[in-house]
PDB file of N, CA and C in Angstrom:
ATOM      1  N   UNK A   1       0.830  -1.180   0.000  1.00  0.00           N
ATOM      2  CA  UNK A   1       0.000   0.000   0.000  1.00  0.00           C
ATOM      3  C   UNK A   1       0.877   1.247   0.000  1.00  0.00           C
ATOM      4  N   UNK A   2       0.451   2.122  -0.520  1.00  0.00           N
ATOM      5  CA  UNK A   2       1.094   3.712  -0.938  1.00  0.00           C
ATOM      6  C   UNK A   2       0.840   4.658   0.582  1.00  0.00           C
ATOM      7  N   UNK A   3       1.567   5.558   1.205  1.00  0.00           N
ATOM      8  CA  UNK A   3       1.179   6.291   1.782  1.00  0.00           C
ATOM      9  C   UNK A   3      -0.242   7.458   1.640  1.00  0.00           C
ATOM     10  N   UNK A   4      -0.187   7.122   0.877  1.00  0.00           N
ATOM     11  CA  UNK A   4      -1.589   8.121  -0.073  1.00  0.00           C
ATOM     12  C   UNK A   4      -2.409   7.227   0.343  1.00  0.00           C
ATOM     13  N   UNK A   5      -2.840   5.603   0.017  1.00  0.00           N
ATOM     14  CA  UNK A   5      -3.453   4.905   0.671  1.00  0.00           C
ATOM     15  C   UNK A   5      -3.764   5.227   1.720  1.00  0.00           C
ATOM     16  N   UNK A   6      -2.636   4.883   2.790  1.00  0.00           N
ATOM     17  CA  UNK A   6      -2.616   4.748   4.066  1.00  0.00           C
ATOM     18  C   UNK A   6      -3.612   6.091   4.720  1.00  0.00           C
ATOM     19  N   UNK A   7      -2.846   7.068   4.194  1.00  0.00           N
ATOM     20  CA  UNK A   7      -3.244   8.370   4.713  1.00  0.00           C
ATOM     21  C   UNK A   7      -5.042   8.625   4.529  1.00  0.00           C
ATOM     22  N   UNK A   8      -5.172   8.336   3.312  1.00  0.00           N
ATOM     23  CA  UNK A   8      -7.008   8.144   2.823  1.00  0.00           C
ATOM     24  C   UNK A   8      -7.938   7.291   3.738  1.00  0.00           C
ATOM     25  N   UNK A   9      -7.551   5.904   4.071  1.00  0.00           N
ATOM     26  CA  UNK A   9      -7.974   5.185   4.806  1.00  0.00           C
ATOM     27  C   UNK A   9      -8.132   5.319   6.081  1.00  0.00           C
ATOM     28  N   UNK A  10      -6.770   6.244   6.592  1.00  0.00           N
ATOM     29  CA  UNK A  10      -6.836   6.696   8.327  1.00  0.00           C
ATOM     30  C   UNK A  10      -7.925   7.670   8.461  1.00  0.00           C
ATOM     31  N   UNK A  11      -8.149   8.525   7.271  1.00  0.00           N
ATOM     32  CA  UNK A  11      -8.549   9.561   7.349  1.00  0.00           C
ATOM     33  C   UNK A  11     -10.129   8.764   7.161  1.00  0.00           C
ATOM     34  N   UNK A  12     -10.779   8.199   6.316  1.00  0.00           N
ATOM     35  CA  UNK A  12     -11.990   7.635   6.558  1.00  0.00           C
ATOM     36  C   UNK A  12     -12.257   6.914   7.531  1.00  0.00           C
ATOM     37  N   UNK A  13     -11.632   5.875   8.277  1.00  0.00           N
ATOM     38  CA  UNK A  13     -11.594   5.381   9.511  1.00  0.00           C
ATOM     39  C   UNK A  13     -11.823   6.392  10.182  1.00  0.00           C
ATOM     40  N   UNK A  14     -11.318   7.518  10.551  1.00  0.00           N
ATOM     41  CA  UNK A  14     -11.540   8.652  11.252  1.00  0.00           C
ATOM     42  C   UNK A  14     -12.984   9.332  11.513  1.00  0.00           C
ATOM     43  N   UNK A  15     -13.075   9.419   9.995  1.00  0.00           N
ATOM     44  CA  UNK A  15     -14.451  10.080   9.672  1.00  0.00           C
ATOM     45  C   UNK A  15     -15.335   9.282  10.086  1.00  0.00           C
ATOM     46  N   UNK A  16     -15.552   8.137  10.220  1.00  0.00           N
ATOM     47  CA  UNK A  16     -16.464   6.913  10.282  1.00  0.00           C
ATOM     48  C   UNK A  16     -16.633   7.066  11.829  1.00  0.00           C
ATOM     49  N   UNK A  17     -15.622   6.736  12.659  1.00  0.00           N
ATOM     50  CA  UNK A  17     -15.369   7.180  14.157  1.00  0.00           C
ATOM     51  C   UNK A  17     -16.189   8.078  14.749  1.00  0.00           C
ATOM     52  N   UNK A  18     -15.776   9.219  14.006  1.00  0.00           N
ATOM     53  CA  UNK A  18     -15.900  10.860  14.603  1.00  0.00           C
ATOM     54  C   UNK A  18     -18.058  10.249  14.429  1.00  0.00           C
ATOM     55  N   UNK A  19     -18.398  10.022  12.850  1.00  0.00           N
ATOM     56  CA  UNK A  19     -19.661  10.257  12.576  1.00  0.00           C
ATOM     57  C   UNK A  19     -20.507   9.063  13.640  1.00  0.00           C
ATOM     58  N   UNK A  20     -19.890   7.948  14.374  1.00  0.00           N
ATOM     59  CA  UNK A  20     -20.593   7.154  15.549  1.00  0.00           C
ATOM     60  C   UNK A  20     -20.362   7.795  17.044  1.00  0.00           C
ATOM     61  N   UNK A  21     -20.299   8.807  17.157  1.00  0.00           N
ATOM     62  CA  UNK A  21     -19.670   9.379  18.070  1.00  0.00           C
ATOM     63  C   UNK A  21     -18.563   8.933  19.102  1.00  0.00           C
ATOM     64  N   UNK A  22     -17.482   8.671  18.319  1.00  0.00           N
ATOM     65  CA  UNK A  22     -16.065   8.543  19.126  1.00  0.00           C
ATOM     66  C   UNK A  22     -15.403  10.094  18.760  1.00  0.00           C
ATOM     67  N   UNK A  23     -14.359   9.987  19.758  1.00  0.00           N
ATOM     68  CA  UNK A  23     -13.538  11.061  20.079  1.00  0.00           C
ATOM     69  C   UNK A  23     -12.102  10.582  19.077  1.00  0.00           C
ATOM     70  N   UNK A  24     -11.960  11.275  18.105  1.00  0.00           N
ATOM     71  CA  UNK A  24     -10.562  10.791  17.521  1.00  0.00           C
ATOM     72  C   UNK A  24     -10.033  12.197  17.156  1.00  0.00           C
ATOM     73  N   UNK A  25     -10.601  13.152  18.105  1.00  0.00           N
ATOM     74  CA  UNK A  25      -9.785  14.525  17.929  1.00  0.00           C
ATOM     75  C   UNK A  25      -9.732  15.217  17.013  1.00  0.00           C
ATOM     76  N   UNK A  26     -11.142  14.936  16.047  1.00  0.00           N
ATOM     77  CA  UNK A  26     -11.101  15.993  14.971  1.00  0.00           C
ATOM     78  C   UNK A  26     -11.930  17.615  15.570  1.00  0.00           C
ATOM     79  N   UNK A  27     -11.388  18.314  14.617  1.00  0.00           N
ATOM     80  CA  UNK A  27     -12.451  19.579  14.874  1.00  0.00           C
ATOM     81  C   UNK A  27     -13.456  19.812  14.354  1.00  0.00           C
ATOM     82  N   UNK A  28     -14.091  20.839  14.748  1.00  0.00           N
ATOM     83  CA  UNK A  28     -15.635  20.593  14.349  1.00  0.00           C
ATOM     84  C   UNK A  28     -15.905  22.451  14.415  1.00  0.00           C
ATOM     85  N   UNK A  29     -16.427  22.601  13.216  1.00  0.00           N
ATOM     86  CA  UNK A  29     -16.830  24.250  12.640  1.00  0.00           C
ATOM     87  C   UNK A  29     -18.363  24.259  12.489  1.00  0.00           C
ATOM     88  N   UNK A  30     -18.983  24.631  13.264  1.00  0.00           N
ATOM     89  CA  UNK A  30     -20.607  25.265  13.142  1.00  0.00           C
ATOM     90  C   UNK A  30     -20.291  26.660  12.736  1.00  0.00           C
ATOM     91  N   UNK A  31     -21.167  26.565  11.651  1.00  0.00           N
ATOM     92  CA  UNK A  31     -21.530  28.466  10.659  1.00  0.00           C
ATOM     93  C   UNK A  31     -23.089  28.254  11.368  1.00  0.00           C
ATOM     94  N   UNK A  32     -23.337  29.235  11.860  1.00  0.00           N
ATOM     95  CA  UNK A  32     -25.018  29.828  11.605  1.00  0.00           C
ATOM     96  C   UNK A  32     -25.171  30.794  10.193  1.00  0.00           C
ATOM     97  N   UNK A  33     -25.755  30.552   9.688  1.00  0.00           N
ATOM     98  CA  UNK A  33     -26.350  31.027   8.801  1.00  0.00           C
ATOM     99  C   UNK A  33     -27.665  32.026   9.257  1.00  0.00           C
ATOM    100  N   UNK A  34     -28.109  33.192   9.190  1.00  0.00           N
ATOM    101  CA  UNK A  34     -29.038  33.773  10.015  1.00  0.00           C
ATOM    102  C   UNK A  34     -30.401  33.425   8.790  1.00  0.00           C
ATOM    103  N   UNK A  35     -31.585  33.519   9.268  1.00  0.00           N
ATOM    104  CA  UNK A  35     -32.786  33.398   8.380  1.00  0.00           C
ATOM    105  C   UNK A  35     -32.826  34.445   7.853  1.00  0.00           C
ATOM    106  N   UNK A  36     -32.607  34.633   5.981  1.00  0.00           N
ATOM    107  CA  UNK A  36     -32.298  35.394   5.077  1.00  0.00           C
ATOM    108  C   UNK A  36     -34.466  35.973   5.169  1.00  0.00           C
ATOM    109  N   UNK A  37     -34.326  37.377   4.821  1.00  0.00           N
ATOM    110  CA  UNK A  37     -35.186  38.157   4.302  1.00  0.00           C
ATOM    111  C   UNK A  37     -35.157  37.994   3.084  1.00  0.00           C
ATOM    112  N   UNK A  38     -35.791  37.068   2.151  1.00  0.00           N
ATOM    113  CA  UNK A  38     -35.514  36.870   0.433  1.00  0.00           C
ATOM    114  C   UNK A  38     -35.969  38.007   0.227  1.00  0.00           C
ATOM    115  N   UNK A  39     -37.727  38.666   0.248  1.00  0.00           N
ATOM    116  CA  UNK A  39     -38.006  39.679  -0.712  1.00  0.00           C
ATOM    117  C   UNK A  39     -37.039  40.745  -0.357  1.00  0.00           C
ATOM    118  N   UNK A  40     -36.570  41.261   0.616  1.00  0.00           N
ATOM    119  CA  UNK A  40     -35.859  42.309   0.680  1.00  0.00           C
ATOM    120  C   UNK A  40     -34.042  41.845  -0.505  1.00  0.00           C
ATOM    121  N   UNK A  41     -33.534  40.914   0.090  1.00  0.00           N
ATOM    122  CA  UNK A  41     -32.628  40.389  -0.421  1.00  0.00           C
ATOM    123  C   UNK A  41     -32.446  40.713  -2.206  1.00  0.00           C
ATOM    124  N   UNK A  42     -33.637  40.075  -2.850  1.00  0.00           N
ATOM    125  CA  UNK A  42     -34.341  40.111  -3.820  1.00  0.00           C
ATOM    126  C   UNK A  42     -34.170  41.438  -4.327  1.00  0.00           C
ATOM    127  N   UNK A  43     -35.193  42.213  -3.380  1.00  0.00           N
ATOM    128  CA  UNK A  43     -34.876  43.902  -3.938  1.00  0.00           C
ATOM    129  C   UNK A  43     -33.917  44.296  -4.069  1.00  0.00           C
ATOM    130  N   UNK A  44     -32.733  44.427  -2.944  1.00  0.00           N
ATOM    131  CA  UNK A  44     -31.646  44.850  -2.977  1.00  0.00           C
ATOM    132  C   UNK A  44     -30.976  44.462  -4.378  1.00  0.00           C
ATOM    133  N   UNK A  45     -31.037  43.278  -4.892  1.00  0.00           N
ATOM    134  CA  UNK A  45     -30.049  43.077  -5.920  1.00  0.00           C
ATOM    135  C   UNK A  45     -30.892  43.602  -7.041  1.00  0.00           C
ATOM    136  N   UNK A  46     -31.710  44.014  -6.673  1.00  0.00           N
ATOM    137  CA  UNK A  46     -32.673  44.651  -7.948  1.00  0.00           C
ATOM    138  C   UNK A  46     -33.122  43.866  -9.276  1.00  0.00           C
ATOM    139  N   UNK A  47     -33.881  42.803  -9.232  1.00  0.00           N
ATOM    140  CA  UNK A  47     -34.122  42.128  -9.770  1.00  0.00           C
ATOM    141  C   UNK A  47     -35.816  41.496  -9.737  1.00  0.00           C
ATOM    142  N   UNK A  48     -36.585  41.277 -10.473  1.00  0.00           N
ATOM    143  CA  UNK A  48     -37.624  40.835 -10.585  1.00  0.00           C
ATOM    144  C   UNK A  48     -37.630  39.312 -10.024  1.00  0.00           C
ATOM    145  N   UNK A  49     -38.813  38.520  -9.527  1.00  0.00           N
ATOM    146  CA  UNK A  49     -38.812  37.666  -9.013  1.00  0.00           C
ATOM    147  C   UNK A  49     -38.606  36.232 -10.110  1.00  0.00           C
ATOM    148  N   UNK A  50     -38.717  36.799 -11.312  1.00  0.00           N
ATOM    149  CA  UNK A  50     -38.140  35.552 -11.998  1.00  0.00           C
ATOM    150  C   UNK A  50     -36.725  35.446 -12.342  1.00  0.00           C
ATOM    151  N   UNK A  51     -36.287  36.741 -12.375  1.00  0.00           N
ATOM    152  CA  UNK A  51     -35.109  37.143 -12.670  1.00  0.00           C
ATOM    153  C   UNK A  51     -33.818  36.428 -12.114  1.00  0.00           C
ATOM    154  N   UNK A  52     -34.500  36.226 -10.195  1.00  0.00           N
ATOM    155  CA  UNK A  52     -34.181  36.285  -8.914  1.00  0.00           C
ATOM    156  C   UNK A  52     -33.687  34.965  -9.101  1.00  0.00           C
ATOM    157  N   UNK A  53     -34.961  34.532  -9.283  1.00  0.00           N
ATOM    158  CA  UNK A  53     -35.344  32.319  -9.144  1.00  0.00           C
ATOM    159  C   UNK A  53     -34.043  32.028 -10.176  1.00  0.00           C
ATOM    160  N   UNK A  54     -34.040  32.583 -11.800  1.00  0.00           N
ATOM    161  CA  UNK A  54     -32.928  31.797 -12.519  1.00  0.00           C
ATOM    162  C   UNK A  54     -31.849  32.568 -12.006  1.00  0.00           C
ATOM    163  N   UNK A  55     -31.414  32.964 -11.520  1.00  0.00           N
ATOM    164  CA  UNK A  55     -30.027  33.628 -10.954  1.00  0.00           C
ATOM    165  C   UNK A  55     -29.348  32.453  -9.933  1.00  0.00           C
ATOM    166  N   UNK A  56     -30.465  32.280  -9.448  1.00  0.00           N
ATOM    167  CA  UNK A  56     -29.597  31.441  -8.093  1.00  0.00           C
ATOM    168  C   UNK A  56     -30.063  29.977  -8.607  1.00  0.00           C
ATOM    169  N   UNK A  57     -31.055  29.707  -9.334  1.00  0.00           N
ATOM    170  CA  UNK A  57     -31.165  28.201  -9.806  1.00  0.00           C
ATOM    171  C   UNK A  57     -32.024  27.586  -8.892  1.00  0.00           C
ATOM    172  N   UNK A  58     -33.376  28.057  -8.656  1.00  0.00           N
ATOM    173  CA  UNK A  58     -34.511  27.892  -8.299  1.00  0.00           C
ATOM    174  C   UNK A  58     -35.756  27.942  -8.798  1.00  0.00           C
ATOM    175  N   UNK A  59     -37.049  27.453  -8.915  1.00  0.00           N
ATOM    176  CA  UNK A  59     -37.776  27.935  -9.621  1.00  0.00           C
ATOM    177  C   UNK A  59     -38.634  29.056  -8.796  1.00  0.00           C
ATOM    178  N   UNK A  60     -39.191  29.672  -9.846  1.00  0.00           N
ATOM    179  CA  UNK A  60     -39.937  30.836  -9.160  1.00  0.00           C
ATOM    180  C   UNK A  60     -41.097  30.800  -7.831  1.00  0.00           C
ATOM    181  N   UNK A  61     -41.477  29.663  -8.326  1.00  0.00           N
ATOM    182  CA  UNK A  61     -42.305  29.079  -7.435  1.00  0.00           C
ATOM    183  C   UNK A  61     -42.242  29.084  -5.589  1.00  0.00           C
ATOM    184  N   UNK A  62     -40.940  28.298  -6.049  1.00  0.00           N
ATOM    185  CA  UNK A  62     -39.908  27.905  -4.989  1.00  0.00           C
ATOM    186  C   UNK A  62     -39.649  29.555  -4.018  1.00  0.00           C
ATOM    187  N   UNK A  63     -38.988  30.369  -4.895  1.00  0.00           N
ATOM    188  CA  UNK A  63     -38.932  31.751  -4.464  1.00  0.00           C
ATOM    189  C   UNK A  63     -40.164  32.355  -3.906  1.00  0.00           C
ATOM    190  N   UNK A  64     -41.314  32.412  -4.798  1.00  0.00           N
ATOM    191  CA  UNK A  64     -42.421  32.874  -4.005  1.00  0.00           C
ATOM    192  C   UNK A  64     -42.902  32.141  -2.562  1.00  0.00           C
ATOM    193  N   UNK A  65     -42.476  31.062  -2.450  1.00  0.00           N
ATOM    194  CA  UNK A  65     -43.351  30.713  -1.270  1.00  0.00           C
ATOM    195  C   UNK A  65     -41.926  30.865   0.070  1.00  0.00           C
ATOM    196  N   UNK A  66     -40.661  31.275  -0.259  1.00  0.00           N
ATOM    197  CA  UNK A  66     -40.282  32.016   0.443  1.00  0.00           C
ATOM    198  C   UNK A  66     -40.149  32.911   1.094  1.00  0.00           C
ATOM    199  N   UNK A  67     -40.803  33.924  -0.044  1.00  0.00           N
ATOM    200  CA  UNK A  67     -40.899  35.391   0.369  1.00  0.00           C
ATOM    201  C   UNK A  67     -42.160  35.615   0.868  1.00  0.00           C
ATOM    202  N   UNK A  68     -43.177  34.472   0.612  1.00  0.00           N
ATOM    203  CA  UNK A  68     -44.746  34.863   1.836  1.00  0.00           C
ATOM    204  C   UNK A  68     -44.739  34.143   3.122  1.00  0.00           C
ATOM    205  N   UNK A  69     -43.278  32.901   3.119  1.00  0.00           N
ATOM    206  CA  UNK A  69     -43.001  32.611   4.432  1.00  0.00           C
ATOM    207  C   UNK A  69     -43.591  31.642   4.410  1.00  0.00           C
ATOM    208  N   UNK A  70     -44.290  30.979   3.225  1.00  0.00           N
ATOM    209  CA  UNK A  70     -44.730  29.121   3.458  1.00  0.00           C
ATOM    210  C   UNK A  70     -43.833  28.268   3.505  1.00  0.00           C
ATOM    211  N   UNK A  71     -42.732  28.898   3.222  1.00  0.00           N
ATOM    212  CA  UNK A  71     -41.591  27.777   3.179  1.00  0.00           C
ATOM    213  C   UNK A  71     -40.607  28.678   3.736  1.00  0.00           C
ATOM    214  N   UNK A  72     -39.356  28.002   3.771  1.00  0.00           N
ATOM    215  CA  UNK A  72     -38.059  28.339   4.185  1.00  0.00           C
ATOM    216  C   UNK A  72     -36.727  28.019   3.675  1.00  0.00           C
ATOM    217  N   UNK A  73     -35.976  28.580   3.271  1.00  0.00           N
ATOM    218  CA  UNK A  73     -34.707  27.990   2.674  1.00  0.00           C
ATOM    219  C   UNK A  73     -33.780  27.285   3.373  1.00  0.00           C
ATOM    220  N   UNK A  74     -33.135  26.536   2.780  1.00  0.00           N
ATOM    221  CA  UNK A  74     -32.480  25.656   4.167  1.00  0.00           C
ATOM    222  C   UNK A  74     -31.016  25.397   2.976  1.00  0.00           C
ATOM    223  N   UNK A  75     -30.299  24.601   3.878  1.00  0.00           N
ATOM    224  CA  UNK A  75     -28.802  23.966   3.756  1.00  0.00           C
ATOM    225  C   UNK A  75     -28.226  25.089   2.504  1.00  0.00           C
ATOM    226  N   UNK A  76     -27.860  24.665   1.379  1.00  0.00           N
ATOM    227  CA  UNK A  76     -27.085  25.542   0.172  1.00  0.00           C
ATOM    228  C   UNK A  76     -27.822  26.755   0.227  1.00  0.00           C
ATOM    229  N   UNK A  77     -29.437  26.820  -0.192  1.00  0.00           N
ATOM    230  CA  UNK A  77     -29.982  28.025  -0.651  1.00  0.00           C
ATOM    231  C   UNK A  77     -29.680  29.182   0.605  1.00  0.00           C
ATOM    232  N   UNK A  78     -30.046  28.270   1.505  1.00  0.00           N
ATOM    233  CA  UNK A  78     -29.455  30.078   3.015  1.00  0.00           C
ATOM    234  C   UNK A  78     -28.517  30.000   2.812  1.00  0.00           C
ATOM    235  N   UNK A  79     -26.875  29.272   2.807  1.00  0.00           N
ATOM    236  CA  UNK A  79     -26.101  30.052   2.745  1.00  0.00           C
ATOM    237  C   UNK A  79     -25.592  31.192   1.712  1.00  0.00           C
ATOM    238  N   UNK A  80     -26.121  30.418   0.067  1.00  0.00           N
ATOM    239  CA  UNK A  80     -26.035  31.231  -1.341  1.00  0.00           C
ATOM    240  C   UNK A  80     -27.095  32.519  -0.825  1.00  0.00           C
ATOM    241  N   UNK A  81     -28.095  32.859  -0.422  1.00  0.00           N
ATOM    242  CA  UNK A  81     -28.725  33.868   0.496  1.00  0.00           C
ATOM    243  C   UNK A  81     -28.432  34.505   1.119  1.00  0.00           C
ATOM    244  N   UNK A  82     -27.515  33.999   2.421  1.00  0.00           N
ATOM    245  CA  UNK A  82     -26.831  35.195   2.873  1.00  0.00           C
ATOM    246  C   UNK A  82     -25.582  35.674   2.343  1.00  0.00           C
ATOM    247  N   UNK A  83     -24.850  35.211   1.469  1.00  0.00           N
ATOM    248  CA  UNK A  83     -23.858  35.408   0.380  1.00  0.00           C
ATOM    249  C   UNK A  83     -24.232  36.795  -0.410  1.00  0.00           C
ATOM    250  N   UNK A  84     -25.689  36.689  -1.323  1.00  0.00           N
ATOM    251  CA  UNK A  84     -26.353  38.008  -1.636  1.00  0.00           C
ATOM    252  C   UNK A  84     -26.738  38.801  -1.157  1.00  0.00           C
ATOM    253  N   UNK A  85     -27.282  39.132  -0.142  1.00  0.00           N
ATOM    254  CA  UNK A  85     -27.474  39.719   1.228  1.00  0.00           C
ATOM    255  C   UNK A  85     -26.076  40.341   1.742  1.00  0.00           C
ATOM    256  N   UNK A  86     -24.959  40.033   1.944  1.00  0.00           N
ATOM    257  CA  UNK A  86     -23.847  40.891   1.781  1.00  0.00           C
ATOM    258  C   UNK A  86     -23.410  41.395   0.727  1.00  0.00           C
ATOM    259  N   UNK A  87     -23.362  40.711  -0.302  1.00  0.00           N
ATOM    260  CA  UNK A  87     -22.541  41.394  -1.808  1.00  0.00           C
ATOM    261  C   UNK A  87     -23.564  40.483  -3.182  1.00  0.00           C
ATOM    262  N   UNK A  88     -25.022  41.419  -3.535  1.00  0.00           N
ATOM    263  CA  UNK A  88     -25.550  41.537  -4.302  1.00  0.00           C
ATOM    264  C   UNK A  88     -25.104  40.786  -5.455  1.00  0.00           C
ATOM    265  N   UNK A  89     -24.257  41.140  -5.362  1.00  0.00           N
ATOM    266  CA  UNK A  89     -23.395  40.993  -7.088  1.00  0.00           C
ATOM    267  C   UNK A  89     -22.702  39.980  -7.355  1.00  0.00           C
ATOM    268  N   UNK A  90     -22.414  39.387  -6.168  1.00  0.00           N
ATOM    269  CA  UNK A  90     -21.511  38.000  -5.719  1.00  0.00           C
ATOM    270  C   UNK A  90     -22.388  36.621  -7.491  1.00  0.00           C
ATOM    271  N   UNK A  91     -23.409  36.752  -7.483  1.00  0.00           N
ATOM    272  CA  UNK A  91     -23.896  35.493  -8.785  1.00  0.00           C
ATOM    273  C   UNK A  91     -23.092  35.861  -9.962  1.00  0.00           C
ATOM    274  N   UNK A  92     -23.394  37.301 -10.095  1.00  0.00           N
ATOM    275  CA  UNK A  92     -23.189  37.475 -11.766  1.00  0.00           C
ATOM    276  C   UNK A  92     -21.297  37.852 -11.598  1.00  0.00           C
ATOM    277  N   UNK A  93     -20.867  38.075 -10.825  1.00  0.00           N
ATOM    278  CA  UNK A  93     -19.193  38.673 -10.583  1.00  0.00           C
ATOM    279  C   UNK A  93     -18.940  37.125 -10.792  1.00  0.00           C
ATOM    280  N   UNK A  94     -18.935  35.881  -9.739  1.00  0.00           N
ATOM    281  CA  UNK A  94     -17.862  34.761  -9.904  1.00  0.00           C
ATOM    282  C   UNK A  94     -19.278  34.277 -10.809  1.00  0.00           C
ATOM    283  N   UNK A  95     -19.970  34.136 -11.234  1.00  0.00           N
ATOM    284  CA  UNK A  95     -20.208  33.121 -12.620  1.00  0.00           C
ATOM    285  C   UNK A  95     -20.147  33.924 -13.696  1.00  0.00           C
ATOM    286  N   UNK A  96     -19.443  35.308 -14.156  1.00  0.00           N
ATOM    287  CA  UNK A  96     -19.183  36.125 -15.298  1.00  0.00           C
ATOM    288  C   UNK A  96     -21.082  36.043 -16.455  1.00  0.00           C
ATOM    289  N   UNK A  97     -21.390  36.342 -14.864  1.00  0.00           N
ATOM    290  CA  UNK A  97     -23.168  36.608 -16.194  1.00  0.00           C
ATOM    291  C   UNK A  97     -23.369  37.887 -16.627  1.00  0.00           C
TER     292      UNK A  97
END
């Protein structure tokens, strides 16, 4: 076996460990993400609500029942949310739209 092996395998053994709850001394990073205001969000980047939905790769649908609060965004979409919510421009700057 290759050290590259070795090293991959310790490292999943590890992961496997850590995820049954043993202690094998890894660290551990919690982000809160705060609950994004879409329609405001939305406005700010100045964009219409369909505009909004294909920007971030949602359907509109999806967007509307955010912004009346039947639903909620969760895991990728809040963090890509609060991403726009600081820097608007952050979709169209790193995907050159």
């Amino acid at each position: 076996m290759t050290d590259a092996y070795k090293s991959i395998k310790k490292g999943l053994e590890d992961a496997l460990s850590h995820a049954n709850g043993k202690d094998v001394g890894a660290r551990v990073h919690q982000v809160e993400v705060p609950e994004p205001d879409v329609a405001a969000i939305r406005a700010r980047a100045g964009l219409s609500q369909a505009e909004f939905a294909r920007s971030i790769g949602v359907a509109v649908g999806t967007l509307r029942g955010w912004e009346q609060g039947r639903r909620r965004p969760d895991g990728p979409a809040r963090v890509l949310l609060a991403l726009i919510e600081k820097r608007p421009g952050i979709v169209e700057d790193e995907l050159n739209l």
